[in-house]
C-alpha atoms as a PDB file:
ATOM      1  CA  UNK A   1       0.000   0.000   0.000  1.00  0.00           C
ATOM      2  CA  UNK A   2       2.613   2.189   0.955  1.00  0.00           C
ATOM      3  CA  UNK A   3       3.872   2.262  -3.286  1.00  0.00           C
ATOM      4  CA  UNK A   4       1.140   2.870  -4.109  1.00  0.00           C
ATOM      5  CA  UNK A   5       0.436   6.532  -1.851  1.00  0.00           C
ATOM      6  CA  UNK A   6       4.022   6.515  -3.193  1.00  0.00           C
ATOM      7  CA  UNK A   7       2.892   6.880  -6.671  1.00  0.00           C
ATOM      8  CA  UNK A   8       0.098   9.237  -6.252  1.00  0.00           C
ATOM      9  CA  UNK A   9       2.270  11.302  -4.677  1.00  0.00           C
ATOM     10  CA  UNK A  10       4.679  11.243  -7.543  1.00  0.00           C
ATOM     11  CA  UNK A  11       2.163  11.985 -10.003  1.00  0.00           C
ATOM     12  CA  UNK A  12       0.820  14.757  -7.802  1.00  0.00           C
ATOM     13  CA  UNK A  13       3.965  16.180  -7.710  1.00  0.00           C
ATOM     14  CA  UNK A  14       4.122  15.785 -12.045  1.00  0.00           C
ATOM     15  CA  UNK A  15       1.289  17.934 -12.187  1.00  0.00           C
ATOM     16  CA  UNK A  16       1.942  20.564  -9.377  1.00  0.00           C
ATOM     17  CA  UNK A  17       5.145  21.440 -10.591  1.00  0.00           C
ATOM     18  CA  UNK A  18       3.580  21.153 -14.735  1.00  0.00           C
ATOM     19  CA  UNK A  19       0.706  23.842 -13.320  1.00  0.00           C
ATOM     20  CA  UNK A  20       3.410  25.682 -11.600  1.00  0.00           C
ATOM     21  CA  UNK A  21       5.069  26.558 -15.132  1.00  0.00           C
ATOM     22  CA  UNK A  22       1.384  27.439 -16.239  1.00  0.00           C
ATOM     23  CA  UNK A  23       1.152  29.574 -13.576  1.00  0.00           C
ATOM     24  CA  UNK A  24       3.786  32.571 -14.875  1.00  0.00           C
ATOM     25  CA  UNK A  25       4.291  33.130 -11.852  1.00  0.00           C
ATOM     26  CA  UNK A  26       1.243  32.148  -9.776  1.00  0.00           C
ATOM     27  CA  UNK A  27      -0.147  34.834 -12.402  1.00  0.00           C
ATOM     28  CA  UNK A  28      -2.960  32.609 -13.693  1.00  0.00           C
ATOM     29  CA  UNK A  29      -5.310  31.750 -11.586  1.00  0.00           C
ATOM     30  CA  UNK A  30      -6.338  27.825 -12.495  1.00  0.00           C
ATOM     31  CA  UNK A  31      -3.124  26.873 -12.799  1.00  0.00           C
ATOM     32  CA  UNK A  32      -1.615  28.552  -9.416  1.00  0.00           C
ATOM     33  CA  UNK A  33      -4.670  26.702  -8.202  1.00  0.00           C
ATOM     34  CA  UNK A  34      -4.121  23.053  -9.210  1.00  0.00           C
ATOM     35  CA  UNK A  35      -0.313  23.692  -8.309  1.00  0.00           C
ATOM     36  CA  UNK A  36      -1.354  24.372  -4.640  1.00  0.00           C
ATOM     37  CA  UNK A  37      -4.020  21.435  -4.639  1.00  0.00           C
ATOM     38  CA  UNK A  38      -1.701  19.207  -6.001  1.00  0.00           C
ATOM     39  CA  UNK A  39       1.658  20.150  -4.064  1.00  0.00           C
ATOM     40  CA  UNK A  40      -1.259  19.826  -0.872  1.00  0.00           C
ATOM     41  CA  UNK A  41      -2.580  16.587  -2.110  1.00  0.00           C
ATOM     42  CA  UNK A  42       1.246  15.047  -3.172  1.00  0.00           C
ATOM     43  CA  UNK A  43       2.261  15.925   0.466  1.00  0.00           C
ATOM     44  CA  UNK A  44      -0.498  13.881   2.509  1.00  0.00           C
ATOM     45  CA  UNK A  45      -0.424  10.994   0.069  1.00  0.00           C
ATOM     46  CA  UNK A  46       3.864  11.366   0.665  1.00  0.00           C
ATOM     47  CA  UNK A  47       2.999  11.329   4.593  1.00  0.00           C
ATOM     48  CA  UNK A  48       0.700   8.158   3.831  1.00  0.00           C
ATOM     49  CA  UNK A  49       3.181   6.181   2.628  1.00  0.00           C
ATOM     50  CA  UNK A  50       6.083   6.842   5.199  1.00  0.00           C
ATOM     51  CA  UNK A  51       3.643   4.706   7.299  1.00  0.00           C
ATOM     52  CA  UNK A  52       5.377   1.709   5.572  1.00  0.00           C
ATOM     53  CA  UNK A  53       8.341   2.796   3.550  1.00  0.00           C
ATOM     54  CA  UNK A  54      11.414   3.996   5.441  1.00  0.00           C
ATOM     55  CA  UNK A  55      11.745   7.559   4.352  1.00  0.00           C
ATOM     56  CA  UNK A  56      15.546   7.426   2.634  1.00  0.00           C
ATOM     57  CA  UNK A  57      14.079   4.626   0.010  1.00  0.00           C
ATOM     58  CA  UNK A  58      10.685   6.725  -0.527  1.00  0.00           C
ATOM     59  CA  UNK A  59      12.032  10.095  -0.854  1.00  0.00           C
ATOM     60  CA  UNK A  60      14.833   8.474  -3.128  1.00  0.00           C
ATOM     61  CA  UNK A  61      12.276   7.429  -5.049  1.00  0.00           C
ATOM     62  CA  UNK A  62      10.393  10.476  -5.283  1.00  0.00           C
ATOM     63  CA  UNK A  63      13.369  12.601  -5.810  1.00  0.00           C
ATOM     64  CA  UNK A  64      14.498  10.043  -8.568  1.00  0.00           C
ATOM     65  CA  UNK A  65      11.043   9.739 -10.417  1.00  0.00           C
ATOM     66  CA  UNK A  66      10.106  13.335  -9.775  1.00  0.00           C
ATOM     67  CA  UNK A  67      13.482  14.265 -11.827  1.00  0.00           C
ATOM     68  CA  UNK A  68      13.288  12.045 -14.498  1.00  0.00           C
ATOM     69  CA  UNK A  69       9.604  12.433 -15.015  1.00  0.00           C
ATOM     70  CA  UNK A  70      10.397  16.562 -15.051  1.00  0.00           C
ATOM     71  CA  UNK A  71      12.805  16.474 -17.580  1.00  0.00           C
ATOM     72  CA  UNK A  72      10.529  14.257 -19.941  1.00  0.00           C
ATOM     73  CA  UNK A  73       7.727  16.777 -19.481  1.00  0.00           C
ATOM     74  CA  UNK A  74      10.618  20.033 -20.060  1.00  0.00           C
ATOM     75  CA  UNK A  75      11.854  18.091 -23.229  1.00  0.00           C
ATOM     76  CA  UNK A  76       8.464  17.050 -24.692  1.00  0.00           C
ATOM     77  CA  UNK A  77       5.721  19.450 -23.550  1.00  0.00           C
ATOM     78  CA  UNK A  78       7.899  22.859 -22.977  1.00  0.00           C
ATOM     79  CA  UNK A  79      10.482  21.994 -25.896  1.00  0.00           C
ATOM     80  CA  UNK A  80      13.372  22.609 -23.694  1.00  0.00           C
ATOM     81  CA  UNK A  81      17.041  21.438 -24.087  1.00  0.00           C
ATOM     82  CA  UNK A  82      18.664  18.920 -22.215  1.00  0.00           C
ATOM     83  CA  UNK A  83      22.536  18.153 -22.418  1.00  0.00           C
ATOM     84  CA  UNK A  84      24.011  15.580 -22.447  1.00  0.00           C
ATOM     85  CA  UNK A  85      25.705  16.385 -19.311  1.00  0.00           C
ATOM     86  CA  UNK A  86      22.255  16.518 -18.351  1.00  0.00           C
ATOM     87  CA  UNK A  87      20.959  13.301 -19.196  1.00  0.00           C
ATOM     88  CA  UNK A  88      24.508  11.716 -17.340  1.00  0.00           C
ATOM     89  CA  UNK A  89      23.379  13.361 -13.881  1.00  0.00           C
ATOM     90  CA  UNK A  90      19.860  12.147 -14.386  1.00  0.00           C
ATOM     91  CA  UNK A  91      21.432   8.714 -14.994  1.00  0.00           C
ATOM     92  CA  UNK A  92      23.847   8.901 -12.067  1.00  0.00           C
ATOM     93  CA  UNK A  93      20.585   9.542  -9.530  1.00  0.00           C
ATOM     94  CA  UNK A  94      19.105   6.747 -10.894  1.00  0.00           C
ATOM     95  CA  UNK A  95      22.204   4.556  -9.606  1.00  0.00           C
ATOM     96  CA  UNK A  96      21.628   6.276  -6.884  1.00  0.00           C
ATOM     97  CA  UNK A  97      18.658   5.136  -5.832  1.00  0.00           C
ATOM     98  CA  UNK A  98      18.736   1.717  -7.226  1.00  0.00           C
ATOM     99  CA  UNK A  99      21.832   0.919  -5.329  1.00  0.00           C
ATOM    100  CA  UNK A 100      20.058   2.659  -2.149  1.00  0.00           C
ATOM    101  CA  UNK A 101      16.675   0.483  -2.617  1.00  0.00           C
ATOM    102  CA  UNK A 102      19.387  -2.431  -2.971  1.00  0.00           C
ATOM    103  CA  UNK A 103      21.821  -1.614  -0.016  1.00  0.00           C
ATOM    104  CA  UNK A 104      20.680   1.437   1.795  1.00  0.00           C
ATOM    105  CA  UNK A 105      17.827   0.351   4.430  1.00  0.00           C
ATOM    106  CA  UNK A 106      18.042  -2.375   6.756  1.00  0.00           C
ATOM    107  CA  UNK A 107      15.433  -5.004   5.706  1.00  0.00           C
END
């Protein structure tokens, strides 16, 4: 259960921070709206599932998801450039986290 709070809380977090580049600057209404719903709504499902993930694997995940999932939605919906110095760093969080989730948290 705790993945899958996990994972609405990822996705959440996808579409506060797409509504926050909507927003112009919490300019727009809607959009500064559905950023603060969603950054509210990411947070309490987060808090849910840190009831049975320890929080250095679930906010590994997050982080590593969240960034990878951004700089899909940069590239493909917003058009914007990513180097590949970029795309390295993305790959070296990844490690990261798998080798965390592997060897990070006592079982």
């Amino acid at each position: 259960m705790g993945y899958v709070y996990l994972a609405c809380a990822i996705g959440l977090e996808l579409i506060g921070t797409t509504s926050l580049k909507y927003s112009a600057g919490f300019t727009k209404l809607l959009p500064s709206a559905a950023t603060l719903i969603s950054y509210g709504l990411c947070f309490y499902c987060f808090s849910k599932s840190l009831l049975y993930i320890h929080l250095s694997i679930a906010y590994a995940i997050w982080s590593a998801i969240g960034i990878v999932a951004a700089s899909l939605i940069s590239v493909f919906i917003f058009h914007e450039a990513l180097s590949t110095a970029g795309c390295f760093g993305i790959a070296l969080i990844i490690a990261g986290v798998v080798i965390l989730n592997l060897f990070g948290a006592a079982h």
